[in-house]
N, C-alpha and C. Protein backbone atom coordinates (compact mmCIF):
# COMPACT_ATOMS: atom_id res chain seq x y z
N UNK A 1 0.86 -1.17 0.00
CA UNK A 1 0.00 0.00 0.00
C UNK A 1 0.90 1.23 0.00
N UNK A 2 0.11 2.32 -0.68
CA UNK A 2 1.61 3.40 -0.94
C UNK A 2 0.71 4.52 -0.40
N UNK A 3 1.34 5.38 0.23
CA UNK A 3 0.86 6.67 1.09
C UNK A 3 1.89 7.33 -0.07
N UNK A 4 2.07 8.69 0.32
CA UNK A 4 2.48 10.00 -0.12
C UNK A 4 4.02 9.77 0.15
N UNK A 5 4.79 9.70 1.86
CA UNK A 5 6.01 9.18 1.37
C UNK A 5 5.95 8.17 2.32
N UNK A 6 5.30 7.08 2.12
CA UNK A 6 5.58 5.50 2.68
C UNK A 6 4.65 4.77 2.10
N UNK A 7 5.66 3.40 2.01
CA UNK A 7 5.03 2.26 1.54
C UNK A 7 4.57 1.16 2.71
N UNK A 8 3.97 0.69 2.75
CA UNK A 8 3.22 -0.57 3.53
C UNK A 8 3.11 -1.52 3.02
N UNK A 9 4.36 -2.86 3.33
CA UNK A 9 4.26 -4.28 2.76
C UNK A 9 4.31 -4.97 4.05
N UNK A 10 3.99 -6.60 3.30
CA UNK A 10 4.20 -7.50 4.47
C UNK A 10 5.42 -7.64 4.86
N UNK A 11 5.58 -8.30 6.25
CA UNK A 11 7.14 -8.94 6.60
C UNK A 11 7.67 -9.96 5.47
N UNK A 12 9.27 -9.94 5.25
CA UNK A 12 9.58 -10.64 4.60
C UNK A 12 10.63 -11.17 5.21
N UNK A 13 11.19 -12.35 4.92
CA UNK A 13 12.36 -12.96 5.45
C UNK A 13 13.43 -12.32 5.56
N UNK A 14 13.47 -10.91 4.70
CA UNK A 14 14.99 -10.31 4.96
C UNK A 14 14.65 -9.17 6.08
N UNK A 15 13.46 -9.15 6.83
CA UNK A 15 13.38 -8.06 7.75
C UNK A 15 13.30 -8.84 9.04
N UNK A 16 13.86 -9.83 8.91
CA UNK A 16 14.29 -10.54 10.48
C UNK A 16 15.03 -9.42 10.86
N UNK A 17 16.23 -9.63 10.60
CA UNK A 17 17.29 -8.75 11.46
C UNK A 17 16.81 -7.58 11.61
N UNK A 18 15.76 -7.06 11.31
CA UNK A 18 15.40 -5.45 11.52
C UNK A 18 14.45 -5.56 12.79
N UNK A 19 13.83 -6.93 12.55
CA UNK A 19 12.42 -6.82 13.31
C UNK A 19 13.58 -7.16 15.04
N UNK A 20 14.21 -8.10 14.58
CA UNK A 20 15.47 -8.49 15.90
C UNK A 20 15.76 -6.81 16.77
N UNK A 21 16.23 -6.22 15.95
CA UNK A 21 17.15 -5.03 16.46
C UNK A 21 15.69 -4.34 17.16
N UNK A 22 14.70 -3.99 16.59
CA UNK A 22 13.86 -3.29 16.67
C UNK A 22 13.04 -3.73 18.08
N UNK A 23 12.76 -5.34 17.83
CA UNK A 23 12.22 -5.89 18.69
C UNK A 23 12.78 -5.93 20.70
N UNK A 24 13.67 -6.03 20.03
CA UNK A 24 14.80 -6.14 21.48
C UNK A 24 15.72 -4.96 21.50
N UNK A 25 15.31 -3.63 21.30
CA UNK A 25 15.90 -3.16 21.78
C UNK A 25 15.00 -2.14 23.29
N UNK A 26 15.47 -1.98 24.30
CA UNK A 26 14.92 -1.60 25.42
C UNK A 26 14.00 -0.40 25.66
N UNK A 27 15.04 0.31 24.51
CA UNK A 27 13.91 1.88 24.76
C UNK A 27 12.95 1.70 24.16
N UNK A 28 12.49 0.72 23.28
CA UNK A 28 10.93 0.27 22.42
C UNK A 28 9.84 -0.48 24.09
N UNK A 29 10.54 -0.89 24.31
CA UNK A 29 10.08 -2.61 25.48
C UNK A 29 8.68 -1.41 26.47
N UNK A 30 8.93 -0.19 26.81
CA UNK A 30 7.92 0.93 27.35
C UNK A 30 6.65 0.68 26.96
N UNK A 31 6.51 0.99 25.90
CA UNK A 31 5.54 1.29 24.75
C UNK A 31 5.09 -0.13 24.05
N UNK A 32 5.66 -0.87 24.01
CA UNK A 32 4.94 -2.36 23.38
C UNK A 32 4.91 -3.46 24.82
N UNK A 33 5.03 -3.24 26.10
CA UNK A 33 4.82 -3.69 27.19
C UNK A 33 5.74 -5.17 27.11
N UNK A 34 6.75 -4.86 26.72
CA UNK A 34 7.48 -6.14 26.26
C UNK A 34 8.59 -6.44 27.55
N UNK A 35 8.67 -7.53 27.86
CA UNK A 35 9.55 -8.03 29.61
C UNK A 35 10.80 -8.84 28.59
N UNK A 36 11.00 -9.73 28.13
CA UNK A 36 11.58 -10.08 27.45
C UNK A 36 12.14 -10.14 26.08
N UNK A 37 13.69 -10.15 25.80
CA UNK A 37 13.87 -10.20 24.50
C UNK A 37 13.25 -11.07 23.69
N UNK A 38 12.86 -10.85 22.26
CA UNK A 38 12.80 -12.30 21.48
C UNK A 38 14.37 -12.68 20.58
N UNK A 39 13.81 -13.99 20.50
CA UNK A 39 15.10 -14.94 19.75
C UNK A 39 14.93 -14.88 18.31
N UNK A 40 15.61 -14.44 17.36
CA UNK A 40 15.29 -14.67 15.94
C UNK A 40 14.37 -15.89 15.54
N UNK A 41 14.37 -17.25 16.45
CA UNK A 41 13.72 -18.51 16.11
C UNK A 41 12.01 -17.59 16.02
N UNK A 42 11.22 -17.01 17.43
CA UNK A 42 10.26 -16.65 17.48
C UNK A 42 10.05 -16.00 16.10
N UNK A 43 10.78 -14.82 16.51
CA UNK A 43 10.60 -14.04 15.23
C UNK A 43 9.96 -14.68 13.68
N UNK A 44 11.38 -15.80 13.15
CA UNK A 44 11.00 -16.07 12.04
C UNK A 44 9.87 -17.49 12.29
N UNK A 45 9.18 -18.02 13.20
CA UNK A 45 7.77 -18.55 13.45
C UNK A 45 6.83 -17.45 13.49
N UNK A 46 6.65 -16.41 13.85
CA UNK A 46 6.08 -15.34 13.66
C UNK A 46 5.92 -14.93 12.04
N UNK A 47 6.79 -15.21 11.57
CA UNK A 47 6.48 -14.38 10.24
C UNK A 47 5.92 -15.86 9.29
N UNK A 48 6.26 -16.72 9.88
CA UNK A 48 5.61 -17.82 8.83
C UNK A 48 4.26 -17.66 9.42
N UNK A 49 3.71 -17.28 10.43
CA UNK A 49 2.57 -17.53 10.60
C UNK A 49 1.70 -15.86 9.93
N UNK A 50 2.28 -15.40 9.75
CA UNK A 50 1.54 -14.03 9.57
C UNK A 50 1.44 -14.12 8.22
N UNK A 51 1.90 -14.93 7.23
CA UNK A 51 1.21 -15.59 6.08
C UNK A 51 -0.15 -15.79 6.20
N UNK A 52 -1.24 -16.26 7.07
CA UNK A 52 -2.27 -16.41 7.22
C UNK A 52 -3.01 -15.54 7.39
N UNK A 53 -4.03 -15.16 6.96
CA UNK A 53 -5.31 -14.47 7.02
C UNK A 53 -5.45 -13.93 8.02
N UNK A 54 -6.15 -12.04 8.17
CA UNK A 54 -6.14 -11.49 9.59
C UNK A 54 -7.21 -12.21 9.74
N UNK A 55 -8.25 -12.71 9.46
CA UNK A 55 -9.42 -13.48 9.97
C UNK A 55 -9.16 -14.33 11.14
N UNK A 56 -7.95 -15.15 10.46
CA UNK A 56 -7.18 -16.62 11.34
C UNK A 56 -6.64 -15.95 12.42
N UNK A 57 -5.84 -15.01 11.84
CA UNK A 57 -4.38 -14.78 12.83
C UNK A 57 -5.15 -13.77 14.09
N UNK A 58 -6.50 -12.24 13.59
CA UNK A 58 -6.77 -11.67 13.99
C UNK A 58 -5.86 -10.50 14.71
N UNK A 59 -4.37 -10.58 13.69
CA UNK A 59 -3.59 -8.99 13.98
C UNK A 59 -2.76 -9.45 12.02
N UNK A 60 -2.37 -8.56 11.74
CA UNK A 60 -1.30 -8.28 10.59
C UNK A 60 -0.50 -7.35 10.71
N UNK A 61 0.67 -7.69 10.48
CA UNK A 61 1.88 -6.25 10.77
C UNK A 61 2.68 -6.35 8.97
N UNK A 62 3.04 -4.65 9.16
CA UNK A 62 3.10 -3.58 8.02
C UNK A 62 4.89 -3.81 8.58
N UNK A 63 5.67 -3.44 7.08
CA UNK A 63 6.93 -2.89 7.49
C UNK A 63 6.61 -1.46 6.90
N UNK A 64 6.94 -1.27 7.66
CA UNK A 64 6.74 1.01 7.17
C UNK A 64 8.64 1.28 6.18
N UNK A 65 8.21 1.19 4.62
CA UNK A 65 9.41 1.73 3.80
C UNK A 65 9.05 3.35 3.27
N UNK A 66 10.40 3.52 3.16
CA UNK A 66 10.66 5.10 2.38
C UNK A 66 10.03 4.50 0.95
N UNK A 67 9.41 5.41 0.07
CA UNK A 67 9.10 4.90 -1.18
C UNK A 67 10.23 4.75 -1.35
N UNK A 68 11.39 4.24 -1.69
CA UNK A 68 12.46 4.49 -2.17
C UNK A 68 12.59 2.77 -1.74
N UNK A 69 11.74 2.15 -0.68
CA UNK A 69 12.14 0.81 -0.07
C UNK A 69 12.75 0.54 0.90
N UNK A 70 13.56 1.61 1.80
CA UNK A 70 13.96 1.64 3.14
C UNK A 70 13.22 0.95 4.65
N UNK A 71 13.43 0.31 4.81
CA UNK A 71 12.14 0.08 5.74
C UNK A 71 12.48 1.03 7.35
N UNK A 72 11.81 1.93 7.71
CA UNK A 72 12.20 2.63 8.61
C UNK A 72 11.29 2.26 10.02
N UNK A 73 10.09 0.94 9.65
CA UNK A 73 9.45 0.87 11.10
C UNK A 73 8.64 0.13 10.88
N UNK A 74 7.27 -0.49 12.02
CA UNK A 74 6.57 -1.38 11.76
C UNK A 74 5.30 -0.72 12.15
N UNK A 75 4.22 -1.27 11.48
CA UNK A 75 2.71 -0.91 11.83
C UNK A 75 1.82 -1.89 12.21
N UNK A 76 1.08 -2.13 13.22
CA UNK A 76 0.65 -3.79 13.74
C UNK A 76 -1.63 -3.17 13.63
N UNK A 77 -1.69 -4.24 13.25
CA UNK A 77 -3.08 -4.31 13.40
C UNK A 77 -3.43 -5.58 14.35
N UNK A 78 -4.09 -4.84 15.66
CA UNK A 78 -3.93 -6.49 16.32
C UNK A 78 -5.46 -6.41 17.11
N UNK A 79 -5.99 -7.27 17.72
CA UNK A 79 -7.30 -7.98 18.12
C UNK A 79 -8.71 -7.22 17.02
N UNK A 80 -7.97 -7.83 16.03
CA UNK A 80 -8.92 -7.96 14.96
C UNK A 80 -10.36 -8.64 15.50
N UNK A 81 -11.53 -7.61 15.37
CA UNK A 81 -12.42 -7.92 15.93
C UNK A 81 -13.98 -7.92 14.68
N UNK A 82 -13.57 -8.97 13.90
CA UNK A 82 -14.78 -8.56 12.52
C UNK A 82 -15.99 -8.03 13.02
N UNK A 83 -16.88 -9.26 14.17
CA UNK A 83 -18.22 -8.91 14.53
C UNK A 83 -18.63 -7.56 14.94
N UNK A 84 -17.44 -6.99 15.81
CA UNK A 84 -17.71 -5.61 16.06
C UNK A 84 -17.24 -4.73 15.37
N UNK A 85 -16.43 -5.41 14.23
CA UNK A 85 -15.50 -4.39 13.14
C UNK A 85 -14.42 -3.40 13.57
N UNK A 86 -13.59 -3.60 14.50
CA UNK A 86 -12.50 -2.86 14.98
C UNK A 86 -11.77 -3.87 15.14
N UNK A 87 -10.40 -2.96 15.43
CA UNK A 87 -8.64 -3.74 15.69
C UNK A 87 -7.81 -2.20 16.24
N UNK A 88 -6.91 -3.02 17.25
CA UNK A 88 -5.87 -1.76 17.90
C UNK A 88 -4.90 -1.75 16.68
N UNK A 89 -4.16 -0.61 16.87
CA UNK A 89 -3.10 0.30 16.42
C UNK A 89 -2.35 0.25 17.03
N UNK A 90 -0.44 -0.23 16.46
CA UNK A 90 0.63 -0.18 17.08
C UNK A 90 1.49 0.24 16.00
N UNK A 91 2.17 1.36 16.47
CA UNK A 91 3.06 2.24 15.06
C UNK A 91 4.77 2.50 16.17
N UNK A 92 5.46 1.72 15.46
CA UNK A 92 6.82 1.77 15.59
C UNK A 92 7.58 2.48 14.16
N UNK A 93 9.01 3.91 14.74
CA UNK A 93 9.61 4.10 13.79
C UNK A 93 10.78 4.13 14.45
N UNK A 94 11.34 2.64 13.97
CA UNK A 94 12.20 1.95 14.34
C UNK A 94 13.37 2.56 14.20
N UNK A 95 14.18 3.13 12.62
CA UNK A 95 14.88 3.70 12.57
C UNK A 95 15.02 5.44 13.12
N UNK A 96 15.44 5.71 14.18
CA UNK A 96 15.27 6.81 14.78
C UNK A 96 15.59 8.04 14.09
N UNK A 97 16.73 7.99 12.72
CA UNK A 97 16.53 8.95 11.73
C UNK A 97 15.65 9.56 11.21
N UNK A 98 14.35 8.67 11.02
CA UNK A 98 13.05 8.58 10.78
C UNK A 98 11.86 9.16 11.04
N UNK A 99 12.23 9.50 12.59
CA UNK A 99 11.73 10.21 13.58
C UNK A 99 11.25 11.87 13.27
N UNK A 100 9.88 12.16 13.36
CA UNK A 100 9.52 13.53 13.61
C UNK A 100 9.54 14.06 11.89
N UNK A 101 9.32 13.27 11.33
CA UNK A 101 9.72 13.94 9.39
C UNK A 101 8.49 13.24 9.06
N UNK A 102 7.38 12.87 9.90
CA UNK A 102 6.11 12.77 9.03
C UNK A 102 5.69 11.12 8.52
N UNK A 103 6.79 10.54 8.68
CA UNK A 103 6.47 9.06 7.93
C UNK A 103 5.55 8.21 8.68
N UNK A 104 5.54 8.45 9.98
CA UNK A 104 4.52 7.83 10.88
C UNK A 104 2.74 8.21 10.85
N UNK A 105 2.64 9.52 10.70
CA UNK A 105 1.40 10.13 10.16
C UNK A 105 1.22 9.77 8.31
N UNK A 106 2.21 9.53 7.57
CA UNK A 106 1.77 9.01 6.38
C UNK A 106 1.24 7.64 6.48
N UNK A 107 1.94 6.98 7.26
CA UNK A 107 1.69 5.41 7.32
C UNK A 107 0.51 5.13 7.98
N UNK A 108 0.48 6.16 8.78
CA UNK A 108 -1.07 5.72 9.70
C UNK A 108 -2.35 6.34 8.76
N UNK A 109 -1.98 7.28 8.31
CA UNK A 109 -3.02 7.44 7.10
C UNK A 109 -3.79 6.45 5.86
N UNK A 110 -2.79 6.05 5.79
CA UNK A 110 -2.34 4.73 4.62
C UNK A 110 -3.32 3.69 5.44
N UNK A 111 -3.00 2.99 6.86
CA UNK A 111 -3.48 2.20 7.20
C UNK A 111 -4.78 2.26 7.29
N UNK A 112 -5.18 3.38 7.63
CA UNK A 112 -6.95 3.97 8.45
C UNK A 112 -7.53 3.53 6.99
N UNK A 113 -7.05 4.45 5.52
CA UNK A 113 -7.93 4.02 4.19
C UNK A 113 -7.99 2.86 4.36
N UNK A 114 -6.46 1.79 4.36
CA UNK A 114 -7.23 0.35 4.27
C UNK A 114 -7.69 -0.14 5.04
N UNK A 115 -8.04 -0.12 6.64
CA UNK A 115 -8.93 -0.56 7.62
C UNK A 115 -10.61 0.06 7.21
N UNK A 116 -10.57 1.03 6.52
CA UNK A 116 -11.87 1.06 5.96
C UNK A 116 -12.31 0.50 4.78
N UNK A 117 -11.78 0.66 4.05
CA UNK A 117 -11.82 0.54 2.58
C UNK A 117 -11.85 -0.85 2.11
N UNK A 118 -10.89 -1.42 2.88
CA UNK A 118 -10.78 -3.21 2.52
C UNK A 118 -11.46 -3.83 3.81
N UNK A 119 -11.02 -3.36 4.83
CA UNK A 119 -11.15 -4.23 6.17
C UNK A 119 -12.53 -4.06 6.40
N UNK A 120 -12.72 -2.83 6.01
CA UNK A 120 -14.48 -2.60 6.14
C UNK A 120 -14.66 -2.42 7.50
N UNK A 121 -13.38 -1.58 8.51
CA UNK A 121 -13.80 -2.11 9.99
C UNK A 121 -14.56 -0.23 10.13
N UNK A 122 -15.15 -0.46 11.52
CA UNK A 122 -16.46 0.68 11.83
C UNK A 122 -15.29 1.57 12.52
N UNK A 123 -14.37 0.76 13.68
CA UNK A 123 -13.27 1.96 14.09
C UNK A 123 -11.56 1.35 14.73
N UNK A 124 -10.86 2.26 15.11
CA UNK A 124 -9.04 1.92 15.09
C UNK A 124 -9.32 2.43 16.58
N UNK A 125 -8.23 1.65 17.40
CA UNK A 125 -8.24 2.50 18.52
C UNK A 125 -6.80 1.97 18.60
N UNK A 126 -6.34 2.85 20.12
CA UNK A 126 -4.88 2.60 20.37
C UNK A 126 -4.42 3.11 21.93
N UNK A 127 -3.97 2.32 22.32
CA UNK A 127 -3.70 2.64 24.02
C UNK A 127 -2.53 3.15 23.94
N UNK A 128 -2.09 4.62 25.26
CA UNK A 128 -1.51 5.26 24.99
C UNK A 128 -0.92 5.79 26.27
N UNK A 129 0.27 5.76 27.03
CA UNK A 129 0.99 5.80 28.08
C UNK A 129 0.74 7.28 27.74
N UNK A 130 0.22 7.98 28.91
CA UNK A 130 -0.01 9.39 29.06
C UNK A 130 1.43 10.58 28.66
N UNK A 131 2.27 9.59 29.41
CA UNK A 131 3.93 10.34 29.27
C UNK A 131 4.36 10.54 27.32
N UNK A 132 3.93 9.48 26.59
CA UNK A 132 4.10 9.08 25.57
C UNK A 132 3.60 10.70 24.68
N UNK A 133 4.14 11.62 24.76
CA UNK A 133 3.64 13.22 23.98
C UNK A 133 3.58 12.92 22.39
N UNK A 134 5.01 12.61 21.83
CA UNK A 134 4.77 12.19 20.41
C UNK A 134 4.16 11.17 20.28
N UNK A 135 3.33 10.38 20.55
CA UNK A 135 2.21 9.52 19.96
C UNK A 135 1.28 9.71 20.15
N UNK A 136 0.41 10.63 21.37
CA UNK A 136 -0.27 11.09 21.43
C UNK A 136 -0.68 12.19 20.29
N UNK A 137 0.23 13.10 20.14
CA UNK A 137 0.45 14.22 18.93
C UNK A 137 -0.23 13.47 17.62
N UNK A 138 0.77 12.28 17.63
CA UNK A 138 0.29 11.71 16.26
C UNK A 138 -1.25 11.24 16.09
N UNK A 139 -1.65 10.86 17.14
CA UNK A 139 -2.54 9.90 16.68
C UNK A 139 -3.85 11.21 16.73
N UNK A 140 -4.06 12.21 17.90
CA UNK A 140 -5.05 13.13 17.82
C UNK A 140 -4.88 13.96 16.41
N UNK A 141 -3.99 14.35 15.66
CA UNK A 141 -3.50 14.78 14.09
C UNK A 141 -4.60 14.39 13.16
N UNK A 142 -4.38 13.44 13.91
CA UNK A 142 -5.05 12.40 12.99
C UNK A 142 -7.01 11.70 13.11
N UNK A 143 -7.10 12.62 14.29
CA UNK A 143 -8.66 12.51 14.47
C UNK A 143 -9.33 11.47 15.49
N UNK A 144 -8.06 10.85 15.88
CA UNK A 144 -8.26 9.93 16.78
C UNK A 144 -8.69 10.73 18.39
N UNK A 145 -9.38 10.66 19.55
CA UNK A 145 -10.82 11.06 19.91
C UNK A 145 -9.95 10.31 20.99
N UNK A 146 -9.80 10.84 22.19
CA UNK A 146 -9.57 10.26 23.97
C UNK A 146 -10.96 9.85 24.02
N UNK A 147 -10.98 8.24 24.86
CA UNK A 147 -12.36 8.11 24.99
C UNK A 147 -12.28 7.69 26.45
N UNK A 148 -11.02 7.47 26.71
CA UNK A 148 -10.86 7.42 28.56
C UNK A 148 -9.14 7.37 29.07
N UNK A 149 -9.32 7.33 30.47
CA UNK A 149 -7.65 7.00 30.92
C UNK A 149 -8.28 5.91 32.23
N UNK A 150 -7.17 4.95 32.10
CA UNK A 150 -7.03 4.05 32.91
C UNK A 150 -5.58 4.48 33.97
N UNK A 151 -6.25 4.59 35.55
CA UNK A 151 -5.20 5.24 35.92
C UNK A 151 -4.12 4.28 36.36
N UNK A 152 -3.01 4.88 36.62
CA UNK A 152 -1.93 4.01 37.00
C UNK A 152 -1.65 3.08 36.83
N UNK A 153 -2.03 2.74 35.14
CA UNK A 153 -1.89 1.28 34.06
C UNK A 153 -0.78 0.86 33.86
N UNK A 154 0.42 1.58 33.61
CA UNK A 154 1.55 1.43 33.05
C UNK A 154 2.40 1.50 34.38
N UNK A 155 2.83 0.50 34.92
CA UNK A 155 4.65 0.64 35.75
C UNK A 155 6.00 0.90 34.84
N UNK A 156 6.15 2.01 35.31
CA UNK A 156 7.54 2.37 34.73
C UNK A 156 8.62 2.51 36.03
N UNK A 157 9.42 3.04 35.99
CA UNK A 157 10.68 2.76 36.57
C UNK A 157 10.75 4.18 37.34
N UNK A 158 9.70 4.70 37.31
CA UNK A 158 9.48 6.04 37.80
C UNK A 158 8.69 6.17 38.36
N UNK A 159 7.65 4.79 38.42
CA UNK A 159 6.22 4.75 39.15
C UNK A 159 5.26 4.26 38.09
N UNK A 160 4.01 4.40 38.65
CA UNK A 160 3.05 4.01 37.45
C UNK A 160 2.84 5.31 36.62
N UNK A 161 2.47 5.34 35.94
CA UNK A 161 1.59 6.25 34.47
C UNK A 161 0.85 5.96 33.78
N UNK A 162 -0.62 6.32 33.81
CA UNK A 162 -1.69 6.61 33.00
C UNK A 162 -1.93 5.89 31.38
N UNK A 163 -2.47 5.43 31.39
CA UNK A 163 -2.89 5.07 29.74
C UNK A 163 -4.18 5.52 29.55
N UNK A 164 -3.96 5.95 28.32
CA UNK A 164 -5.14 6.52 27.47
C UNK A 164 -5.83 5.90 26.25
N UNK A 165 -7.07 5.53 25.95
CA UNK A 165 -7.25 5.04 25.03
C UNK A 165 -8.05 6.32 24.22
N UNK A 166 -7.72 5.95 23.19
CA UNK A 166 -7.48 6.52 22.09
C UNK A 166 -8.88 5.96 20.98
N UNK A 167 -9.75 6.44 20.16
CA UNK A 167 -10.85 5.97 18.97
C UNK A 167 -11.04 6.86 18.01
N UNK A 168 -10.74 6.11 16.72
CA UNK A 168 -11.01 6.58 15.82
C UNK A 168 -12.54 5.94 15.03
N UNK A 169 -13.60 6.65 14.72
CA UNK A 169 -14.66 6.09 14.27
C UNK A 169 -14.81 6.35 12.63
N UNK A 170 -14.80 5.29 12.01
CA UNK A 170 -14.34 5.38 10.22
C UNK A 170 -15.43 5.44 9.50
């Protein structure tokens, strides 16, 4: 799928090592609630399985490329919910060069057309560590609607912090 400046493909076998670096590295682990590293083995069982249908699998993940083919991050569609027609939102820009130049608001644009357009879903939502300013930024940009905070959801290393959920209605 092609936005303005990003492309949206599936995982492919040569974005192990990206999804590795990306996956395990610590300053991500906040924000994707992750306790442990993964092992390349997971990883590449992960991607054989994401061959299958979001119906089956009920999440699909995006590598976020520069049109040019760079892959600078990942985009996750996950608890794919047909009957009620929604799925959460998870937007990683992995390569930190990447950062703050717009490619994350192209890609999430990109995604919302095809969660409507193909997925046919009614709405996107996305939980959101209160501290978290640039994702918040992004995602209200973008029309996405606070519909509550859950207090003292998130333990961080500083104490707990706030999550926010986040709805977009399509």
């Amino acid at each position: 799928m092609r936005g303005k400046t990003t492309l949206l493909r599936p995982i492919e076998p040569a974005d192990i090592a990206l999804l590795y670096a990306w996956e395990n590295d610590v300053n991500n682990w906040q924000v994707s609630g992750t306790l442990a590293p993964y092992s390349k083995d997971i990883l590449q069982n992960y991607l054989q399985n994401s061959a299958y249908d979001i119906h089956t699998t009920k999440q699909i993940r995006f590598i976020i490329s520069t049109t040019n083919n760079s892959p600078i991050g990942m985009l996750d569609l996950f608890n794919y919910d047909p009957l009620h027609q929604r799925a959460g939102i998870g937007i990683l820009i992995g390569n930190t060069d990447y950062r703050k130049q717009g490619y994350a608001t192209d890609a999430l644009q990109t995604l919302i057309v095809y969660s409507k357009n193909t997925l046919m879903l009614h709405q996107l939502y996305a939980t959101i560590g209160t501290q978290n300013t640039a994702s918040i930024r992004l995602f209200e940009a973008l029309n996405f609607k606070q519909a509550g905070i859950k207090k003292e959801w998130i333990k961080t290393p500083q104490g707990f912090d706030d999550e926010a959920m986040y709805q977009l209605l399509l």
